[in-house]
Protein backbone atom coordinates (compact mmCIF):
# COMPACT_ATOMS: atom_id res chain seq x y z
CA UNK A 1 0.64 51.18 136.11
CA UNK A 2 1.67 47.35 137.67
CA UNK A 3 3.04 46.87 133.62
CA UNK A 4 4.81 49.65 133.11
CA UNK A 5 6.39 49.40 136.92
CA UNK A 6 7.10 45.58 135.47
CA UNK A 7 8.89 46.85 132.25
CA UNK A 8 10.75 49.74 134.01
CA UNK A 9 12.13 46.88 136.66
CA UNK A 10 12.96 44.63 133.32
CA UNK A 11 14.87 47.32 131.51
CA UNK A 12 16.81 47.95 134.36
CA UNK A 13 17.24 44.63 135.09
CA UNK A 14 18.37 43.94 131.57
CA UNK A 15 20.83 47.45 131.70
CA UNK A 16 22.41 46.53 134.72
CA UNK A 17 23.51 42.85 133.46
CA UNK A 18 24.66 44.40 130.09
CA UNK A 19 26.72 46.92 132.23
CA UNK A 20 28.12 44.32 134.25
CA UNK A 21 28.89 42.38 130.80
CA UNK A 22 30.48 44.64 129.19
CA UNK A 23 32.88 46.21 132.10
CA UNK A 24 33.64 42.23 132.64
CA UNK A 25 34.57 42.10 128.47
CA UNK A 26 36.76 44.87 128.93
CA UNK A 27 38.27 43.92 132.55
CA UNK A 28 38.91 40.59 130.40
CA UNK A 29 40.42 42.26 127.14
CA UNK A 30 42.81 44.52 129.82
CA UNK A 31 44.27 41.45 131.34
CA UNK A 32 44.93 39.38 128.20
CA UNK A 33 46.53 42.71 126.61
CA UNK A 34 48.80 43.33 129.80
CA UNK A 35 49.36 39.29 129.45
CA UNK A 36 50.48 39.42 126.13
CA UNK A 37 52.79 42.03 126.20
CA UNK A 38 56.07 40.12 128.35
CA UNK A 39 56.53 37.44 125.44
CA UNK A 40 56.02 40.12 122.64
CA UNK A 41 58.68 42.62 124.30
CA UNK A 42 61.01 39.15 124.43
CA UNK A 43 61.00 38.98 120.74
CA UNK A 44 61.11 42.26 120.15
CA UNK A 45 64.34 42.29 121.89
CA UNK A 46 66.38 39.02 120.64
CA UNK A 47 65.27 39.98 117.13
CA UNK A 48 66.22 43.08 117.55
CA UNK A 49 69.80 42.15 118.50
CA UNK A 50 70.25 39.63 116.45
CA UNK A 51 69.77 42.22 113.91
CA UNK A 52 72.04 44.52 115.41
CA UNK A 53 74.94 42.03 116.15
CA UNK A 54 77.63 42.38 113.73
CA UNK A 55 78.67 38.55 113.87
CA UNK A 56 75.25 38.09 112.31
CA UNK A 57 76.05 40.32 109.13
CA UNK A 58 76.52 37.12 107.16
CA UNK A 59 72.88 35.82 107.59
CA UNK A 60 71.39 34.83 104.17
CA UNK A 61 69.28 37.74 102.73
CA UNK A 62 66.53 35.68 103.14
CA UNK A 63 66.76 34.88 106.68
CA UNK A 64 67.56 38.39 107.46
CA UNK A 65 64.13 39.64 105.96
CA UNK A 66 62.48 36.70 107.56
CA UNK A 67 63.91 38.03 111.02
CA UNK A 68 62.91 41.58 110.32
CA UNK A 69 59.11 40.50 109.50
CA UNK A 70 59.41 39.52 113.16
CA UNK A 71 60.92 42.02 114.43
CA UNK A 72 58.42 44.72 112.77
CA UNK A 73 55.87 42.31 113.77
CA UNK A 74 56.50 42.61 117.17
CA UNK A 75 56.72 46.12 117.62
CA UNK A 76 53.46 46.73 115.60
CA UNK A 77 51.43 44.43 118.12
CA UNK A 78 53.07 45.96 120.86
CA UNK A 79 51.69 49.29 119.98
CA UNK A 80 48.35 47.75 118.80
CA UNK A 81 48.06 46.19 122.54
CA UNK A 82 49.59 49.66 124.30
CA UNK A 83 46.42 51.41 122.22
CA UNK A 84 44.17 48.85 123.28
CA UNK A 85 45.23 49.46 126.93
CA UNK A 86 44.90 52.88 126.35
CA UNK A 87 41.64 52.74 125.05
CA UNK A 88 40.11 50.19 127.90
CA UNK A 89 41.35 52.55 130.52
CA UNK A 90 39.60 55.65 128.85
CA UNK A 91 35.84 53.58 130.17
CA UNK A 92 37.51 53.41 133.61
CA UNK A 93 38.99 57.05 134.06
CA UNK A 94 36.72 59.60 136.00
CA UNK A 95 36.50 62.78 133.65
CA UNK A 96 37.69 66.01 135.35
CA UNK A 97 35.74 68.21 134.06
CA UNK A 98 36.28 71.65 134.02
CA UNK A 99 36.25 75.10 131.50
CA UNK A 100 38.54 74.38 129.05
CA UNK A 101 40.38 77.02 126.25
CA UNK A 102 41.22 74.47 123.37
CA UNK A 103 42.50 77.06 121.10
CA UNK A 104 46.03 76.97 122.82
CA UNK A 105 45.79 73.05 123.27
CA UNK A 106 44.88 72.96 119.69
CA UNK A 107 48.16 75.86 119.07
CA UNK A 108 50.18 73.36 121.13
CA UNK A 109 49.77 70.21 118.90
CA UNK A 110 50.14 72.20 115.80
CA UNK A 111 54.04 73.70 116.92
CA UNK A 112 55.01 69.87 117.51
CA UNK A 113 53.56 68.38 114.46
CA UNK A 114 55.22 70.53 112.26
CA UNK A 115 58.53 70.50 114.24
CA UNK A 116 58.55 66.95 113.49
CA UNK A 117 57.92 66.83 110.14
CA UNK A 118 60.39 69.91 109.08
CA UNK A 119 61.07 68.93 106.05
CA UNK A 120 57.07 68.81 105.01
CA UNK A 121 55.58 71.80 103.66
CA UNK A 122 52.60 72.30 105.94
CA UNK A 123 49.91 74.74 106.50
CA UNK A 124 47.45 75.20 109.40
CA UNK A 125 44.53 77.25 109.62
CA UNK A 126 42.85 77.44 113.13
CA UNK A 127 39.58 79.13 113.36
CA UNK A 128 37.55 80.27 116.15
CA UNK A 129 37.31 77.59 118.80
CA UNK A 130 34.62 77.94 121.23
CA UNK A 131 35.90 77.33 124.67
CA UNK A 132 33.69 74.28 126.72
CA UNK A 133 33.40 72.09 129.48
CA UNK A 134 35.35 68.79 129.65
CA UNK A 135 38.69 66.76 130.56
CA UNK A 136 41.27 68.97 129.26
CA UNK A 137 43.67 66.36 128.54
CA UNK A 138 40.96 63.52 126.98
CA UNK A 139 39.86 66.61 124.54
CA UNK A 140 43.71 67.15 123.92
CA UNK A 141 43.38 63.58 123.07
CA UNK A 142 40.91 63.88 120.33
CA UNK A 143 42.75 66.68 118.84
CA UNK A 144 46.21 65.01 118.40
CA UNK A 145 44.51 62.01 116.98
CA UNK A 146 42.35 64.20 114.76
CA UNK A 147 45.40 66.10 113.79
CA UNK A 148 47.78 63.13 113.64
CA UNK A 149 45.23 61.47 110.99
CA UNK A 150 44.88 64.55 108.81
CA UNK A 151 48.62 64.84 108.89
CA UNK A 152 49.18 61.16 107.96
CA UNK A 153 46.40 61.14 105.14
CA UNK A 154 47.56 64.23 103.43
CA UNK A 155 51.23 63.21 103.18
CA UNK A 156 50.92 62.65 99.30
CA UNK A 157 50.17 65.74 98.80
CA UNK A 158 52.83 68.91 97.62
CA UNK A 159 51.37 70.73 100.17
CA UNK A 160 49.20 69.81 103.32
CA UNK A 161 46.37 71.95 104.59
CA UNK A 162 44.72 71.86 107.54
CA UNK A 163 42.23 73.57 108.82
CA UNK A 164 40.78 73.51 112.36
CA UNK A 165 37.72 75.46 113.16
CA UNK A 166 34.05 75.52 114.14
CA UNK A 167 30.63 76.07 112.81
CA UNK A 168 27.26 77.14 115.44
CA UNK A 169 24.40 74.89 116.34
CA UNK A 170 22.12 76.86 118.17
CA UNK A 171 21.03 72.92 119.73
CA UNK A 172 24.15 71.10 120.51
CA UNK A 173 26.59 73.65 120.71
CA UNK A 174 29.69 73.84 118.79
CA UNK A 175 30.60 71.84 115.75
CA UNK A 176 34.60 71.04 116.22
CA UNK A 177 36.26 70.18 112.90
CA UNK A 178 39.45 68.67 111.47
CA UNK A 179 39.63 69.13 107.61
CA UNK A 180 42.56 68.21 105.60
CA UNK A 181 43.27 67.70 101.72
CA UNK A 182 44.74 64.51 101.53
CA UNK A 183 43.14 61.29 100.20
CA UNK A 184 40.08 61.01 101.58
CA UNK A 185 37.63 57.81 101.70
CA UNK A 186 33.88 57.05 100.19
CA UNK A 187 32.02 58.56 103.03
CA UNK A 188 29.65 55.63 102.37
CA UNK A 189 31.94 52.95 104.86
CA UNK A 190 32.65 56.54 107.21
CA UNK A 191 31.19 54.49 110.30
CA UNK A 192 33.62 51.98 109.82
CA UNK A 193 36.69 54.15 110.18
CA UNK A 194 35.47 54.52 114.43
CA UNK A 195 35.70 50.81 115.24
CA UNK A 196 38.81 49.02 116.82
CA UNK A 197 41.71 48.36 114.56
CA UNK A 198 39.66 49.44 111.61
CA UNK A 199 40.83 51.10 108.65
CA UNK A 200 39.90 51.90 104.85
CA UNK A 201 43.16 52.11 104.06
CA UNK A 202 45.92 49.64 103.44
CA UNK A 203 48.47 49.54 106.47
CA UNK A 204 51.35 49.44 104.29
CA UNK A 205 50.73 52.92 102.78
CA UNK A 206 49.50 54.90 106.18
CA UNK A 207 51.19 52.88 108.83
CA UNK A 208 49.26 52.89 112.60
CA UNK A 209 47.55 50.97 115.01
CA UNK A 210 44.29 51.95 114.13
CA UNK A 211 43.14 53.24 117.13
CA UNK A 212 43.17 56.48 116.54
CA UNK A 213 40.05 57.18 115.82
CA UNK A 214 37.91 54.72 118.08
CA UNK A 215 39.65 56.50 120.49
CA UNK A 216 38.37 60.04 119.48
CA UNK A 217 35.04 58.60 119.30
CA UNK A 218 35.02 57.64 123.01
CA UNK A 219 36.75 60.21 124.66
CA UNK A 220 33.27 61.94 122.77
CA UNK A 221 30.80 60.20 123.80
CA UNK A 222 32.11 60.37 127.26
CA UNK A 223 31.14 64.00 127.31
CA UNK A 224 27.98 63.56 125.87
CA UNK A 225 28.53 64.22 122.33
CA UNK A 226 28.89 62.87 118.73
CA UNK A 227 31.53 62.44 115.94
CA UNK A 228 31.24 61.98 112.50
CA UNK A 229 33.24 62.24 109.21
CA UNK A 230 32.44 63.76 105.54
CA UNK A 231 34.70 63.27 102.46
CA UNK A 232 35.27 61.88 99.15
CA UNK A 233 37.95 60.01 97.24
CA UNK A 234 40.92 61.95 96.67
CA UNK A 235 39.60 65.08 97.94
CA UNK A 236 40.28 65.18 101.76
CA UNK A 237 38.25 64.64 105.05
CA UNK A 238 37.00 66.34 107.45
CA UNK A 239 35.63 65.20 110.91
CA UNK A 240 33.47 67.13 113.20
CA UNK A 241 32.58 66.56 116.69
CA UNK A 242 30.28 67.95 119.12
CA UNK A 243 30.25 67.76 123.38
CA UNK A 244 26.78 67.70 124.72
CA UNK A 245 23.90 69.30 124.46
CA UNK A 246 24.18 72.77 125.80
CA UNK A 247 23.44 73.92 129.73
């Protein structure tokens, strides 16, 4: 009994300093991000006018593109930072949880996505959506980013599909799912695709922060759940996601 008392005082010993660790990391990663953002937003801004101001219409074509490398630069590290702020504070937010209908959240994001893409030709199927416990907006979250990715990945395409739904597990609950028909990935490197700014994907065809995701995947495991992906090359994606164990 003394060794397992021993080992029980160790591992929470050991828990607590890896707690502490961590919420230092990301206290740490929060202020360098916040840091970093005043000199960015300064060359955002002269770049930007010089590229703007008329009496600079005579800059060598060279030049010019050399100014609007660091100009697009800028503004793509801005967002990557803004993400990364966003995603440190998700650790730090109490979650308000309460019953939540995410069938008209879900009805919601749909109306704006395809008012701002009007000239795509898009089609959305939404399924039966359980209604659950959570933080209504964090789950609203995971949605936009779920939808925002299917949307982005499937832009090749004639014709985008979407389909959001759910499938019973008589253990966990509710399987939420996102599936699409656009490009798709070898489901073998899936697990990569939830890290920080990680993508299998080259930027410069699907432009984003790539955040997206690792953001989805915490707002989930802050309610107790799991996320995962399934898909193939060329033959669209689909990622679930569950929220706890049932009650």
């Amino acid at each position: 009994m003394a060794v397992n008392a021993e080992l029980e005082a160790r591992l929470a010993a050991t828990t607590e300093e890896l707690d502490a660790a961590r919420k230092e990391l990301e206290g740490f990663s929060y202020s360098v991000a916040h840091d970093l953002k005043a000199p960015l937003r300064i060359i955002d801004g002269f770049s930007g006018i010089l590229l703007e101001d008329p009496e600079k219409g005579d800059l060598p074509p060279t030049s010019r593109h050399q100014l609007e490398l660091i100009h697009n630069s800028a503004r793509q590290m801005l967002a990557q930072i803004n993400d990364l702020i966003e995603f440190s504070r998700l650790s730090r937010t109490e979650l308000r949880t309460r019953d939540v209908k995410l069938a008209p959240i879900v009805d919601r994001l749909v109306d704006h996505m395809k008012a701002a893409e009007p000239g795509r030709d898009i089609n959305v199927v939404v399924g039966r959506l359980p209604d659950c416990r959570g933080d209504e907006d964090l789950l609203g979250k995971v949605f936009a980013n779920l939808l925002s990715n299917a949307l982005k990945f499937s832009g090749g395409r004639d014709r985008t599909k979407i389909t959001v739904g759910s499938r019973a597990d008589a253990v966990t609950g509710p399987h939420y799912f996102v599936r699409d028909n656009g490009v798709g990935f070898d489901s073998r490197y899936a697990n990569k695709l939830f890290g920080v700014f990680q993508r299998l994907h080259r930027a410069e065809d699907y432009p984003g922060t790539g955040m997206g995701l690792a953001t989805v995947q915490r707002i989930v495991h802050r309610h107790g759940g799991r996320v995962w992906a399934e898909a193939a090359p060329d033959r669209g994606a689909t990622f679930f996601f569950t929220l706890g164990p049932r009650p």
